[in-house]
Structures are given as structure tokens and as C-alpha cells.
PDB file of N, CA and C in Angstrom:
ATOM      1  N   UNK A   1      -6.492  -0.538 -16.172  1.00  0.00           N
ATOM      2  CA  UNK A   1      -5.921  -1.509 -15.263  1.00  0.00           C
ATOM      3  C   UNK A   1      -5.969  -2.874 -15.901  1.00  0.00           C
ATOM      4  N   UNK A   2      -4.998  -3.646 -15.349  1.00  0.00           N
ATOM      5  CA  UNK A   2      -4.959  -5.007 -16.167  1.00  0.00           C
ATOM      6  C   UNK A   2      -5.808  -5.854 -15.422  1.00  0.00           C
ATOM      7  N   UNK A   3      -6.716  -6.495 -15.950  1.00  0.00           N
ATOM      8  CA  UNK A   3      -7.528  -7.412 -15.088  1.00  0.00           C
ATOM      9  C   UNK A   3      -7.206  -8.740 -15.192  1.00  0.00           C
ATOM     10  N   UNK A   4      -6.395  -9.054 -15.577  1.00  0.00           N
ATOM     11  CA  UNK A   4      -5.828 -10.612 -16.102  1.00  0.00           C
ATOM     12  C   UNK A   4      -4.934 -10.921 -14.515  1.00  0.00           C
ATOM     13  N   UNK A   5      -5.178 -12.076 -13.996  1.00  0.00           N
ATOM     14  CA  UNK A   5      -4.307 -12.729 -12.976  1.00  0.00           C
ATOM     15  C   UNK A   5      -2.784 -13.063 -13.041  1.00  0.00           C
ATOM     16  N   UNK A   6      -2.594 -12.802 -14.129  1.00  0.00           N
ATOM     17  CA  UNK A   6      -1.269 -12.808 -14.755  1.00  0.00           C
ATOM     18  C   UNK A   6      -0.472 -11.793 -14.644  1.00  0.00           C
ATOM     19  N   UNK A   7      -1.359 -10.520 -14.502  1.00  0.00           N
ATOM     20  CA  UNK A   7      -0.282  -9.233 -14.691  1.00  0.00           C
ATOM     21  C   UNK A   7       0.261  -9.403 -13.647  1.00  0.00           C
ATOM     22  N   UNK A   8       1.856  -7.907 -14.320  1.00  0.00           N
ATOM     23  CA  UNK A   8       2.613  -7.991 -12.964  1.00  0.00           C
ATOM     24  C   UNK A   8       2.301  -7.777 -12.020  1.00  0.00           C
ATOM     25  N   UNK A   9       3.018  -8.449 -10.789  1.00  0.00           N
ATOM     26  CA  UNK A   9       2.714  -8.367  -9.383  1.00  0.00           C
ATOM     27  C   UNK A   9       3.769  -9.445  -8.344  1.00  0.00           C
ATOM     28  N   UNK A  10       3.570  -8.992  -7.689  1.00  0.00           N
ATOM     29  CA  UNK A  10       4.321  -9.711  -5.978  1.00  0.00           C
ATOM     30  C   UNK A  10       3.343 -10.737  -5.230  1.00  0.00           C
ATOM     31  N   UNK A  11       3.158 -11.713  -5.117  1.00  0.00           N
ATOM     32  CA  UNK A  11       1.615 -12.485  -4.773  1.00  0.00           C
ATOM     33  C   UNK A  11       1.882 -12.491  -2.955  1.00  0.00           C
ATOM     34  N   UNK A  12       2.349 -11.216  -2.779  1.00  0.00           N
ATOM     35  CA  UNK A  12       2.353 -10.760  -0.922  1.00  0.00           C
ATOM     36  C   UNK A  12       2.491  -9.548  -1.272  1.00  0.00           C
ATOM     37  N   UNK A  13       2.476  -9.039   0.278  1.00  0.00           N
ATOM     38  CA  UNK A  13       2.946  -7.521   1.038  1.00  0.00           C
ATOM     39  C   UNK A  13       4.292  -7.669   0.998  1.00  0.00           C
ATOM     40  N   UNK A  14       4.645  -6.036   0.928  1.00  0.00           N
ATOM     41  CA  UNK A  14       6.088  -5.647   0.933  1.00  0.00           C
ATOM     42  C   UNK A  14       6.836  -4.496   0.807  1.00  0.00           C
ATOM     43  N   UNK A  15       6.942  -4.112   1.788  1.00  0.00           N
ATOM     44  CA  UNK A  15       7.253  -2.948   2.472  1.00  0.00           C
ATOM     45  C   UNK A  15       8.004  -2.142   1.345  1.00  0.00           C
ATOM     46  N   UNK A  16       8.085  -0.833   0.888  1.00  0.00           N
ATOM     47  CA  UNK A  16       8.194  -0.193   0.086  1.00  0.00           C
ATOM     48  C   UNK A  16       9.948   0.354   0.783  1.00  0.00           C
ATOM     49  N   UNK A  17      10.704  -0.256   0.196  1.00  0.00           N
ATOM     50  CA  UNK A  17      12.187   0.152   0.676  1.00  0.00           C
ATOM     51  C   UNK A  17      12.912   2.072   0.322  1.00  0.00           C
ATOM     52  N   UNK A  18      12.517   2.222  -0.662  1.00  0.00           N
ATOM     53  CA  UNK A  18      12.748   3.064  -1.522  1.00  0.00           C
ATOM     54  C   UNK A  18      12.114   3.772  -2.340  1.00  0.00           C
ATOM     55  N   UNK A  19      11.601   5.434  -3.033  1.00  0.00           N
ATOM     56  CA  UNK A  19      11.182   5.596  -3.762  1.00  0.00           C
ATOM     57  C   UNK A  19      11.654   6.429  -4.760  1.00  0.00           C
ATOM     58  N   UNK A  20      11.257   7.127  -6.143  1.00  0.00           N
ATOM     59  CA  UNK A  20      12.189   8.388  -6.459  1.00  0.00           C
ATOM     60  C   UNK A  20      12.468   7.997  -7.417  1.00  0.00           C
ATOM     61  N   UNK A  21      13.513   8.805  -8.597  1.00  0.00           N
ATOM     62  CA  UNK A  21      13.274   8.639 -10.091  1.00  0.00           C
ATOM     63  C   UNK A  21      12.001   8.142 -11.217  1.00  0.00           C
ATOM     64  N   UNK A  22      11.216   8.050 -10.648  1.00  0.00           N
ATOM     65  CA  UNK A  22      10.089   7.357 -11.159  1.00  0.00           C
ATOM     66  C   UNK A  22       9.612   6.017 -11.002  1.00  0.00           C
ATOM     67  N   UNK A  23      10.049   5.603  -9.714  1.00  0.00           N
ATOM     68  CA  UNK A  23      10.104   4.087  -8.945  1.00  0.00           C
ATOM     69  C   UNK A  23       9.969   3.589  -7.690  1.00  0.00           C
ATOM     70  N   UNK A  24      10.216   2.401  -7.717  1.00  0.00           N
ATOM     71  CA  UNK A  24       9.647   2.001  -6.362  1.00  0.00           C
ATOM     72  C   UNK A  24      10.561   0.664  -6.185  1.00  0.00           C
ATOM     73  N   UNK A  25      11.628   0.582  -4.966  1.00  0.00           N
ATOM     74  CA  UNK A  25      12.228  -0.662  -4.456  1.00  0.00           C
ATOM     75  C   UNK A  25      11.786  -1.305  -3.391  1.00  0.00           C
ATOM     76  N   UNK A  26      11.493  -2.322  -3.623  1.00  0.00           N
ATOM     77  CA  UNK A  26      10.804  -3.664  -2.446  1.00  0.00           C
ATOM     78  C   UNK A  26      11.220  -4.987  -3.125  1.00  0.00           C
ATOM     79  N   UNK A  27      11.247  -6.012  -2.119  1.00  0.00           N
ATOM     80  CA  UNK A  27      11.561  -7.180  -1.766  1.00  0.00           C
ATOM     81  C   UNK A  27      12.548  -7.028  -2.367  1.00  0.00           C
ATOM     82  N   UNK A  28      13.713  -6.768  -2.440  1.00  0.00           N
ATOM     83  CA  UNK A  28      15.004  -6.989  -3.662  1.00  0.00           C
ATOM     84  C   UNK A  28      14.816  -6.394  -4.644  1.00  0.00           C
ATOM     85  N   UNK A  29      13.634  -6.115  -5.201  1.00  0.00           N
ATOM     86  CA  UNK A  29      13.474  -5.574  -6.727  1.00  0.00           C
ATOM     87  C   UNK A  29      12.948  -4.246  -6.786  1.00  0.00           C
ATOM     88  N   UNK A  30      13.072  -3.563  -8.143  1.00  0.00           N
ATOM     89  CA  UNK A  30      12.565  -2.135  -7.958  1.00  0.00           C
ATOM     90  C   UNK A  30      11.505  -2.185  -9.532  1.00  0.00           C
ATOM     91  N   UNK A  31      10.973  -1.382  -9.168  1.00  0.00           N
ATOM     92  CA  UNK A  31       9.534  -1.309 -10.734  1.00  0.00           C
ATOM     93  C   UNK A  31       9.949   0.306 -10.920  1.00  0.00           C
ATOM     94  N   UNK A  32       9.426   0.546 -12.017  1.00  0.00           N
ATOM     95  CA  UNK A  32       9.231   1.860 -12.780  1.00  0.00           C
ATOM     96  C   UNK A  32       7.582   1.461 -13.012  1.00  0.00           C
ATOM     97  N   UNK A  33       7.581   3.059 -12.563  1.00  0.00           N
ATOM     98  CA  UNK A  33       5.850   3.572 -12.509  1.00  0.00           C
ATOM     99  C   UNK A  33       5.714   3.307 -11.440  1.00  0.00           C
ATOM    100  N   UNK A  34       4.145   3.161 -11.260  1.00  0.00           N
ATOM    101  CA  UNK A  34       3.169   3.350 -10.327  1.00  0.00           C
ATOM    102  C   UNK A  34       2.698   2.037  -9.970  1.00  0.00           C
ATOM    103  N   UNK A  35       2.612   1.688  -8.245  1.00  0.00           N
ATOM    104  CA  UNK A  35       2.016   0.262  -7.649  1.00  0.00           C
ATOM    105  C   UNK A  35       1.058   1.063  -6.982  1.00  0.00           C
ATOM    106  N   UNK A  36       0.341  -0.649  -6.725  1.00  0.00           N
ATOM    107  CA  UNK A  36      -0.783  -0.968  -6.317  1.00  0.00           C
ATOM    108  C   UNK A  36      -0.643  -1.845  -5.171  1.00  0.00           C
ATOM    109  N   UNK A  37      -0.458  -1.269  -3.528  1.00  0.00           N
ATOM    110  CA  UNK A  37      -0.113  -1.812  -2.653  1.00  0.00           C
ATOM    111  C   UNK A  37      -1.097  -2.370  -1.702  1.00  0.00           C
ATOM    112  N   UNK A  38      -1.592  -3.821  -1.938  1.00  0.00           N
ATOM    113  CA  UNK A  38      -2.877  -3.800  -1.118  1.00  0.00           C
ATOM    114  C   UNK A  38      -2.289  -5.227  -0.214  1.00  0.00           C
ATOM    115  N   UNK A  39      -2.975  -5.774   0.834  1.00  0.00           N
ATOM    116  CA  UNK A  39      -2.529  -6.438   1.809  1.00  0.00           C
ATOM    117  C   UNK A  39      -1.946  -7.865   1.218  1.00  0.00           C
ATOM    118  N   UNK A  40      -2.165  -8.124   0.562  1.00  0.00           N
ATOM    119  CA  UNK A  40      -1.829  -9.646  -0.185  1.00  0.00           C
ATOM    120  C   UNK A  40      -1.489  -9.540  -1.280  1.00  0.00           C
ATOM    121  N   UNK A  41      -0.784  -8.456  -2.059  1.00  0.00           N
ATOM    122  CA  UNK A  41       0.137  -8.550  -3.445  1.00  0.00           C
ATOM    123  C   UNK A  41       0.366  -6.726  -3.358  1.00  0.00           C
ATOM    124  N   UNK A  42       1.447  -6.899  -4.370  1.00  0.00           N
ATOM    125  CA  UNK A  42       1.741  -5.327  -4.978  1.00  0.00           C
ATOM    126  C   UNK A  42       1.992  -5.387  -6.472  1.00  0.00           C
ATOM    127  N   UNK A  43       1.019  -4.902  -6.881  1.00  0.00           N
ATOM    128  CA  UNK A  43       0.538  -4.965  -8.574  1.00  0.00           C
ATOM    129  C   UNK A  43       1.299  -3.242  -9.048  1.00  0.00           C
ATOM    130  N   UNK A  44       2.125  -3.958 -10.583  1.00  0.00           N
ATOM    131  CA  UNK A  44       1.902  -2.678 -10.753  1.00  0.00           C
ATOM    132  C   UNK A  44       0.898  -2.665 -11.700  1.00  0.00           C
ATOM    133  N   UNK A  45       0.961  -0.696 -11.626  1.00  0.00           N
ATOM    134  CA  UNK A  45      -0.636  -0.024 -11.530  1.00  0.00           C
ATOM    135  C   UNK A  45      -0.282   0.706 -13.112  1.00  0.00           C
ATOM    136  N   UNK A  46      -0.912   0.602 -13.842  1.00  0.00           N
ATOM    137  CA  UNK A  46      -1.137   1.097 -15.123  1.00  0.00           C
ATOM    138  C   UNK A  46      -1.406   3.064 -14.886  1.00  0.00           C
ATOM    139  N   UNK A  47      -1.696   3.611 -14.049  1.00  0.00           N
ATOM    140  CA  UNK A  47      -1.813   4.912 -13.648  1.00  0.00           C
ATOM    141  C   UNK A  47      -0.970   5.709 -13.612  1.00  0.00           C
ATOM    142  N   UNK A  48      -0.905   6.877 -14.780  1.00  0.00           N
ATOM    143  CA  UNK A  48       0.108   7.937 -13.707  1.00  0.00           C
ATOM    144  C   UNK A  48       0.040   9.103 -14.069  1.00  0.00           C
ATOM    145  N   UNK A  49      -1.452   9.753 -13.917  1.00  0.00           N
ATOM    146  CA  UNK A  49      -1.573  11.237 -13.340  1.00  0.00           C
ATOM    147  C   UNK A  49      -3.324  10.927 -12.682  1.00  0.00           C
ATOM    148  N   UNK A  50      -3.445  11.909 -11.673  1.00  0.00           N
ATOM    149  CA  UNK A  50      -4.304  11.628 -11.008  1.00  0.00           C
ATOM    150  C   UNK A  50      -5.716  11.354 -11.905  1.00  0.00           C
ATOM    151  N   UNK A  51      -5.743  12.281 -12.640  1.00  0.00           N
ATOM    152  CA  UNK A  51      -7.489  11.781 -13.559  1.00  0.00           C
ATOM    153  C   UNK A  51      -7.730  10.526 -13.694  1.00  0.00           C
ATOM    154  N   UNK A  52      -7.051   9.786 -14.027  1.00  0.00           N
ATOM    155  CA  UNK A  52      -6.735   8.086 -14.314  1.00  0.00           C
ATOM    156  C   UNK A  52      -7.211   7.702 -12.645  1.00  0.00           C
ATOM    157  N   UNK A  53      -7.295   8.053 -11.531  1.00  0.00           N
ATOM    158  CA  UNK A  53      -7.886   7.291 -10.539  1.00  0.00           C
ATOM    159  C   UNK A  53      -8.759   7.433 -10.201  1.00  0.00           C
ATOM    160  N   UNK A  54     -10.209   6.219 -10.587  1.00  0.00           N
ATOM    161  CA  UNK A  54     -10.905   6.147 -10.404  1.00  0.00           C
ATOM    162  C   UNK A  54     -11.506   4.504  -9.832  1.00  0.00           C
ATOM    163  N   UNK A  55     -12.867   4.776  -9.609  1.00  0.00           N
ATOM    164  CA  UNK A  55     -13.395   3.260  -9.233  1.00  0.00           C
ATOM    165  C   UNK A  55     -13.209   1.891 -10.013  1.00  0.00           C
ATOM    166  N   UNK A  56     -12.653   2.180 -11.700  1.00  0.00           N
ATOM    167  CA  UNK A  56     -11.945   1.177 -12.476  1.00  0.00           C
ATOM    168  C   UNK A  56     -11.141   0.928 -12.021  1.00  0.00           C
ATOM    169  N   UNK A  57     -10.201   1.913 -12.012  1.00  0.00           N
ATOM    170  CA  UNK A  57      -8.342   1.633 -11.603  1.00  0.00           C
ATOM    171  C   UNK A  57      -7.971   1.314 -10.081  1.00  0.00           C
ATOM    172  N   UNK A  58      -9.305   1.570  -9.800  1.00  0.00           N
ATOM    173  CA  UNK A  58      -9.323   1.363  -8.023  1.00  0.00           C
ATOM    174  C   UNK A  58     -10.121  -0.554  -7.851  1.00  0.00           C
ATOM    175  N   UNK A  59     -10.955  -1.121  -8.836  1.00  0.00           N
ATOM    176  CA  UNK A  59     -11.000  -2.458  -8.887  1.00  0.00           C
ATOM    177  C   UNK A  59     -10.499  -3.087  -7.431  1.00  0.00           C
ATOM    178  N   UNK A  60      -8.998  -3.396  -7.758  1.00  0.00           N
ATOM    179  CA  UNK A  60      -8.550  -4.357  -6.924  1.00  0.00           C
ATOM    180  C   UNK A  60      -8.627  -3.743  -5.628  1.00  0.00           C
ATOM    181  N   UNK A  61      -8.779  -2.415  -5.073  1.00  0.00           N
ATOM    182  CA  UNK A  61      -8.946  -1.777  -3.979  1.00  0.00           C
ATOM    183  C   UNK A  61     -10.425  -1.957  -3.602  1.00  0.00           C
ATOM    184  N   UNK A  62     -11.413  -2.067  -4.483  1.00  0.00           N
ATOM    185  CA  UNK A  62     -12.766  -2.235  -3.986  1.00  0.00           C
ATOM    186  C   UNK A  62     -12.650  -4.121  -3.613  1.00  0.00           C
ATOM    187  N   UNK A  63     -12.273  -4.981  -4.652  1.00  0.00           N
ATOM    188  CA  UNK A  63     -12.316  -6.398  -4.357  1.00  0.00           C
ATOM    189  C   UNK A  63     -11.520  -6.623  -2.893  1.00  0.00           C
ATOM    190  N   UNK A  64     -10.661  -6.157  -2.573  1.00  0.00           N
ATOM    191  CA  UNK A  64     -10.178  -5.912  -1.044  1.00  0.00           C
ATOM    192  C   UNK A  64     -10.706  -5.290  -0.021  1.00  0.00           C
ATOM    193  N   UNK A  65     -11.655  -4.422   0.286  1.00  0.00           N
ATOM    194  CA  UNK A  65     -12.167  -3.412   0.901  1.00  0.00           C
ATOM    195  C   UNK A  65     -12.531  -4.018   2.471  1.00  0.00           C
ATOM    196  N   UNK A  66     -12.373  -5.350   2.444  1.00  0.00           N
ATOM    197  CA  UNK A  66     -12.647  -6.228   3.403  1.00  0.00           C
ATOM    198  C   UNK A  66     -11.749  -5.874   4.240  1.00  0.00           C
ATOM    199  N   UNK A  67      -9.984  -6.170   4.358  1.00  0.00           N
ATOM    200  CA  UNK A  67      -9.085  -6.125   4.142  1.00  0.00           C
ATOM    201  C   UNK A  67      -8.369  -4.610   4.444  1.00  0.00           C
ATOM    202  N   UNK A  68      -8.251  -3.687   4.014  1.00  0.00           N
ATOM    203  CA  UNK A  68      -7.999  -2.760   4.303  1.00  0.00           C
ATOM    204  C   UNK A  68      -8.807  -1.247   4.452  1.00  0.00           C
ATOM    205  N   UNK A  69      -8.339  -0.465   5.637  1.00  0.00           N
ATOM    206  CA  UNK A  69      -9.208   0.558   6.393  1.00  0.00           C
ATOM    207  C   UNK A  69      -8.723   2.025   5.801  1.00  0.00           C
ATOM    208  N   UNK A  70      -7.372   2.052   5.695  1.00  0.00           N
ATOM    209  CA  UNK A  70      -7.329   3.428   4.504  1.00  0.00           C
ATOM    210  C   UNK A  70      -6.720   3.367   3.257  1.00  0.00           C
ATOM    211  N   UNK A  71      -6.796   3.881   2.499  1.00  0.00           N
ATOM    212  CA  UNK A  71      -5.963   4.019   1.369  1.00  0.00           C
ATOM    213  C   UNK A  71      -5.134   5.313   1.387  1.00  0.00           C
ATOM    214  N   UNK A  72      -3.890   4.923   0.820  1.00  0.00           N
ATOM    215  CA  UNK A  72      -2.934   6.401   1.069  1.00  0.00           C
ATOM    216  C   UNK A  72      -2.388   6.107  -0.520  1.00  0.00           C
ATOM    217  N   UNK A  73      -2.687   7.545  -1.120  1.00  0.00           N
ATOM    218  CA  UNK A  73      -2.346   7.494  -2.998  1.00  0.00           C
ATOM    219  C   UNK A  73      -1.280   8.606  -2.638  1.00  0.00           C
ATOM    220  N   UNK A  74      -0.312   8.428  -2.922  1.00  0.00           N
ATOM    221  CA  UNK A  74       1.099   9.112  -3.491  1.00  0.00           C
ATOM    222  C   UNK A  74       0.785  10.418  -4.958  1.00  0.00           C
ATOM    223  N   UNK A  75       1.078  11.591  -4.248  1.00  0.00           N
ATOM    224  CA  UNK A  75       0.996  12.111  -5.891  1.00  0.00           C
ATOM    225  C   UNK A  75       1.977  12.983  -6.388  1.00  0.00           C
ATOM    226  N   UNK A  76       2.964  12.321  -5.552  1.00  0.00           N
ATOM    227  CA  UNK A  76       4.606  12.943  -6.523  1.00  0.00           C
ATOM    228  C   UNK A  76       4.400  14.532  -5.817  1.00  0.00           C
ATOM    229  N   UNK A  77       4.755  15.309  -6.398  1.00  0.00           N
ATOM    230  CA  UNK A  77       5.259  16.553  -5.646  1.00  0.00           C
ATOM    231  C   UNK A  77       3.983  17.404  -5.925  1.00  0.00           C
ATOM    232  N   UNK A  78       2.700  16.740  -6.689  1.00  0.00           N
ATOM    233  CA  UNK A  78       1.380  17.455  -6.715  1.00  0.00           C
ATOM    234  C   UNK A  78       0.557  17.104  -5.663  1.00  0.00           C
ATOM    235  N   UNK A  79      -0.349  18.424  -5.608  1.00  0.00           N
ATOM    236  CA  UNK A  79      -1.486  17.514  -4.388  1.00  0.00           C
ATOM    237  C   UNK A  79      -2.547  17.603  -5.820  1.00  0.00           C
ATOM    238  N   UNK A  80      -3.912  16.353  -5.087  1.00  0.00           N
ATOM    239  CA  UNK A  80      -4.680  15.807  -5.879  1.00  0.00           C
ATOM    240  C   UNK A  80      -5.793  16.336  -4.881  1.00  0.00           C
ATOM    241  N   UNK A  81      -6.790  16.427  -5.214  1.00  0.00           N
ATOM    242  CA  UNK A  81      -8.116  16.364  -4.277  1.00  0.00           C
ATOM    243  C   UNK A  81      -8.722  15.749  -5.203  1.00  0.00           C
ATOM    244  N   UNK A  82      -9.092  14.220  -4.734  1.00  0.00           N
ATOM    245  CA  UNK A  82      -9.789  13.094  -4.902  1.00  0.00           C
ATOM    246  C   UNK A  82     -11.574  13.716  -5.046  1.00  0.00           C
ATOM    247  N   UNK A  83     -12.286  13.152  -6.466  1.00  0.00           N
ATOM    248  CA  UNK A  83     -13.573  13.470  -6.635  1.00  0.00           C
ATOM    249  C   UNK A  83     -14.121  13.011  -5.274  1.00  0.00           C
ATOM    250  N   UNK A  84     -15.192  14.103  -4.992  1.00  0.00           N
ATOM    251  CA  UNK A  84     -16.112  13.444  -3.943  1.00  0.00           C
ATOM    252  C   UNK A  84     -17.122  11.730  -4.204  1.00  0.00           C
ATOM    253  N   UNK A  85     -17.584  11.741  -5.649  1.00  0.00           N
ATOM    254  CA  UNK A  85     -17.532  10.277  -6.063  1.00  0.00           C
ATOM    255  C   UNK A  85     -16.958   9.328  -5.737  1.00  0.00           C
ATOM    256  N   UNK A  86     -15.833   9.273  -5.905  1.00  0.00           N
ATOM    257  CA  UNK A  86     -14.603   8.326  -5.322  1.00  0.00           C
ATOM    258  C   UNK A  86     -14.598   8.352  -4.083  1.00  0.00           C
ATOM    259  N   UNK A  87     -14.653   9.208  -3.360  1.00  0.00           N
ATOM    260  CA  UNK A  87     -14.240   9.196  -2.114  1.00  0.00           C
ATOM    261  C   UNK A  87     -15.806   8.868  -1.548  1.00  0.00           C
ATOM    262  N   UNK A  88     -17.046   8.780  -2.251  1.00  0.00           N
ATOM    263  CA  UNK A  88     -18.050   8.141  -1.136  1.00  0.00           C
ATOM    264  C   UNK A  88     -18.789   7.050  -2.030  1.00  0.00           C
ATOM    265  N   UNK A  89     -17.539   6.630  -3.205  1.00  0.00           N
ATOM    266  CA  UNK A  89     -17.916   5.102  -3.495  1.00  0.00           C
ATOM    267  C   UNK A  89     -16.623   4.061  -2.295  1.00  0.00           C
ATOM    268  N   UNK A  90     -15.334   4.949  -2.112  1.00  0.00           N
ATOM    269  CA  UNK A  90     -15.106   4.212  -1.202  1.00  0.00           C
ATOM    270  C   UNK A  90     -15.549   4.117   0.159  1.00  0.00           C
ATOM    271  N   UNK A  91     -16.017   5.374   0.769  1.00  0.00           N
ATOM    272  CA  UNK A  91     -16.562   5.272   1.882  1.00  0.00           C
ATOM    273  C   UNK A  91     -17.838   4.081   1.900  1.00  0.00           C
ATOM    274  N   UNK A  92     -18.699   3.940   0.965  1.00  0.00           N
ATOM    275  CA  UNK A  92     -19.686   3.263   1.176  1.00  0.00           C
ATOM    276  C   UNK A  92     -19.041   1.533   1.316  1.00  0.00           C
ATOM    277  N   UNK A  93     -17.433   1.495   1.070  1.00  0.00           N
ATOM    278  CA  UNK A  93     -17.016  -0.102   0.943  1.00  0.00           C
ATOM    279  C   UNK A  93     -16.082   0.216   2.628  1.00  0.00           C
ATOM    280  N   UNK A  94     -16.387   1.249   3.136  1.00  0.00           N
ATOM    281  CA  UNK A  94     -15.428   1.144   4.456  1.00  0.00           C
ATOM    282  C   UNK A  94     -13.975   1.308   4.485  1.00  0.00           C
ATOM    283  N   UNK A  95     -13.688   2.096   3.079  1.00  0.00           N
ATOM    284  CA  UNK A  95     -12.144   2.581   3.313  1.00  0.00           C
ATOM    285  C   UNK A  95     -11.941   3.630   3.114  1.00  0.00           C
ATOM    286  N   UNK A  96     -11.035   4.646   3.584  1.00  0.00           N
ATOM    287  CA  UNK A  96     -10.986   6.163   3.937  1.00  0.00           C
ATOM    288  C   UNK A  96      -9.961   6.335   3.059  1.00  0.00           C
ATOM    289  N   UNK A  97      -9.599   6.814   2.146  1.00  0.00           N
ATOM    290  CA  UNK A  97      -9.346   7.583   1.175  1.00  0.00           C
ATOM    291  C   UNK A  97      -8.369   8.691   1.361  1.00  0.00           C
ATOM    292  N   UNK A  98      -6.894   8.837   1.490  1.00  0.00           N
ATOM    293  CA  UNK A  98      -5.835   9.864   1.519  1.00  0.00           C
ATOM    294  C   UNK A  98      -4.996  10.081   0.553  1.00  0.00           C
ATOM    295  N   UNK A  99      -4.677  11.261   1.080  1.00  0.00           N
ATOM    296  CA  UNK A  99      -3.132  11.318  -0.209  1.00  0.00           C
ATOM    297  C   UNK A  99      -2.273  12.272   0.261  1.00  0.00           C
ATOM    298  N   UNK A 100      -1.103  12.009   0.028  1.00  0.00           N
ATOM    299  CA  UNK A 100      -0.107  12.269   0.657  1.00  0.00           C
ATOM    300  C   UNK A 100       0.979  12.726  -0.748  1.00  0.00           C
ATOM    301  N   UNK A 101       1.271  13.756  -0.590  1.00  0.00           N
ATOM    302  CA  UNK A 101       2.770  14.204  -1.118  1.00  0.00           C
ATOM    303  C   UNK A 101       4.002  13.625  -0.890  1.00  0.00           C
ATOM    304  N   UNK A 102       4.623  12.845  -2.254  1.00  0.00           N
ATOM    305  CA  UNK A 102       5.620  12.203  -1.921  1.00  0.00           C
ATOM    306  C   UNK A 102       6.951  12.715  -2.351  1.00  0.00           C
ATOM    307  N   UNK A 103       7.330  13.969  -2.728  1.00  0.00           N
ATOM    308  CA  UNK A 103       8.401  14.590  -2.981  1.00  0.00           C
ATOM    309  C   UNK A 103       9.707  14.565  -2.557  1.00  0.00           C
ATOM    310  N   UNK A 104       9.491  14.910  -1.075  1.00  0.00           N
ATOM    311  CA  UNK A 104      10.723  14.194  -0.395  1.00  0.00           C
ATOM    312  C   UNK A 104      10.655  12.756  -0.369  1.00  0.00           C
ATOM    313  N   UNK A 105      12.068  11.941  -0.612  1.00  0.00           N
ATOM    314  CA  UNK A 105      12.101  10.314  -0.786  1.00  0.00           C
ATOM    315  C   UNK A 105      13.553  10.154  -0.839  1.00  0.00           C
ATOM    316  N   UNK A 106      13.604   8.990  -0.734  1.00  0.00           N
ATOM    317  CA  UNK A 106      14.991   8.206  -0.213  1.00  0.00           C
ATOM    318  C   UNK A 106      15.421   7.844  -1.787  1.00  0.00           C
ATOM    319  N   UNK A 107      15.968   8.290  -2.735  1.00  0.00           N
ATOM    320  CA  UNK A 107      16.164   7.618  -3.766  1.00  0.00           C
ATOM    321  C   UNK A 107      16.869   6.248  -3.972  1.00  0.00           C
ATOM    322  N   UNK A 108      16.250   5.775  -4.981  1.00  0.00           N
ATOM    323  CA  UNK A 108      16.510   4.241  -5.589  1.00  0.00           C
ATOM    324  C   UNK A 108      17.741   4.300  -5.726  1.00  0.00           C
ATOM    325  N   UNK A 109      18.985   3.414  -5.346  1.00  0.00           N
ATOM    326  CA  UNK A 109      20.079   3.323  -5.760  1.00  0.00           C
ATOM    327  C   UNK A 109      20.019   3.294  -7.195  1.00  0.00           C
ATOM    328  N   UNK A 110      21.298   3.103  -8.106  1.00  0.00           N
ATOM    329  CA  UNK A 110      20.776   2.591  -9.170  1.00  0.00           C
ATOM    330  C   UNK A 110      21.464   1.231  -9.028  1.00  0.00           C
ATOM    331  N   UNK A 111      21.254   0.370  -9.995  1.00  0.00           N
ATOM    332  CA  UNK A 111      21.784  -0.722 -10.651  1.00  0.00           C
ATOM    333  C   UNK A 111      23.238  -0.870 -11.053  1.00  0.00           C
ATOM    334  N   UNK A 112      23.944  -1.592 -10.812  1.00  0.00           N
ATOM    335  CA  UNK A 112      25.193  -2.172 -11.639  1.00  0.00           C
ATOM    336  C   UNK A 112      24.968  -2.856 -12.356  1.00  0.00           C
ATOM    337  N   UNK A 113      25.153  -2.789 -13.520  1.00  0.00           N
ATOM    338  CA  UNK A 113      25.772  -4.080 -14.132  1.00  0.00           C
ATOM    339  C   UNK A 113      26.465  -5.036 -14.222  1.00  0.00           C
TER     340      UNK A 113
END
């Protein structure tokens, strides 16, 4: 994960318009890969297969924990079962831990030029 204040990101919330081809459309714009949707920005997320999520890559989810009550991780047309580690280093910060199959999705238009 990028820990620099600089990396990319949205410095708000913003509703996820679209998902599919390997992306994600919000506020007007669309990213390739994987975000990081927490109440006050949407970072993208350096992650993309489940082993990679852990209490590192989860950082900005623990520095928030104040802030938000579940977490819902997307895992494309796989299911994941989250280490019990993870799931009672977040429980011990007060956030509940899901995941959800995102297979079916509204695909991203594409782009014109």
C-alpha cells in the first residue's frame, strides 16, 4: 500500500457508479484496479488477489476504524474467507469485516475519444 499522502485518491466519498472490466466509475471518473472506499476519500488500492489483504493493506481502514462499522471487500466472481487474524484484529478496532461477490455488475461504459 502506498503510504505517501500524495497517492492516488478522491479527498471525499463517492458513490461507486459502475463496476466491471477491471474497474470502477465514480464522481465522473473511472480507475482500473482495486479502491479503497473509506468515509472521507477513495484511494486506489495497490491489491488484487485476496492474500494481499491484510492488516498492512488494511492501514487506512484501521486509521479510520473510528468512522466506519463494516467493511464490505469485493472479490470478483471468487469467494475469499478472510483469516480469522484479520477478522479479530478488526473486530478488536470495532469493524465487522464482509465480503461479498461481485460478478454480477453494471459495466463501465467505455470511453470516446
Amino acid at each position: 500500500m502506498a503510504d505517501h499522502l500524495d497517492a492516488p485518491h478522491l479527498p471525499r466519498s463517492a458513490a461507486i457508479d459502475a463496476y466491471g472490466n477491471g474497474g470502477f466509475a465514480f464522481a465522473g471518473m473511472s480507475h482500473r484496479g482495486s479502491l479503497l472506499c473509506l468515509p472521507d476519500a477513495v484511494w486506489a488500492w495497490d491489491v488484487t488477489k485476496p492474500e494481499q489483504i491484510d492488516k498492512y493493506s488494511l492501514a487506512r481502514v484501521f486509521d479510520a476504524a473510528n468512522s466506519i462499522d463494516t467493511l464490505i471487500v469485493g472479490t470478483g466472481a471468487g469467494i475469499w474467507l478472510p483469516p480469522q487474524e484479520l477478522r479479530n484484529a478488526l473486530r478488536a478496532v470495532r469493524v465487522v469485516l464482509d465480503t461479498m461477490q461481485m460478478a454480477a455488475r453494471k459495466e463501465i461504459p467505455s470511453r470516446r475519444s
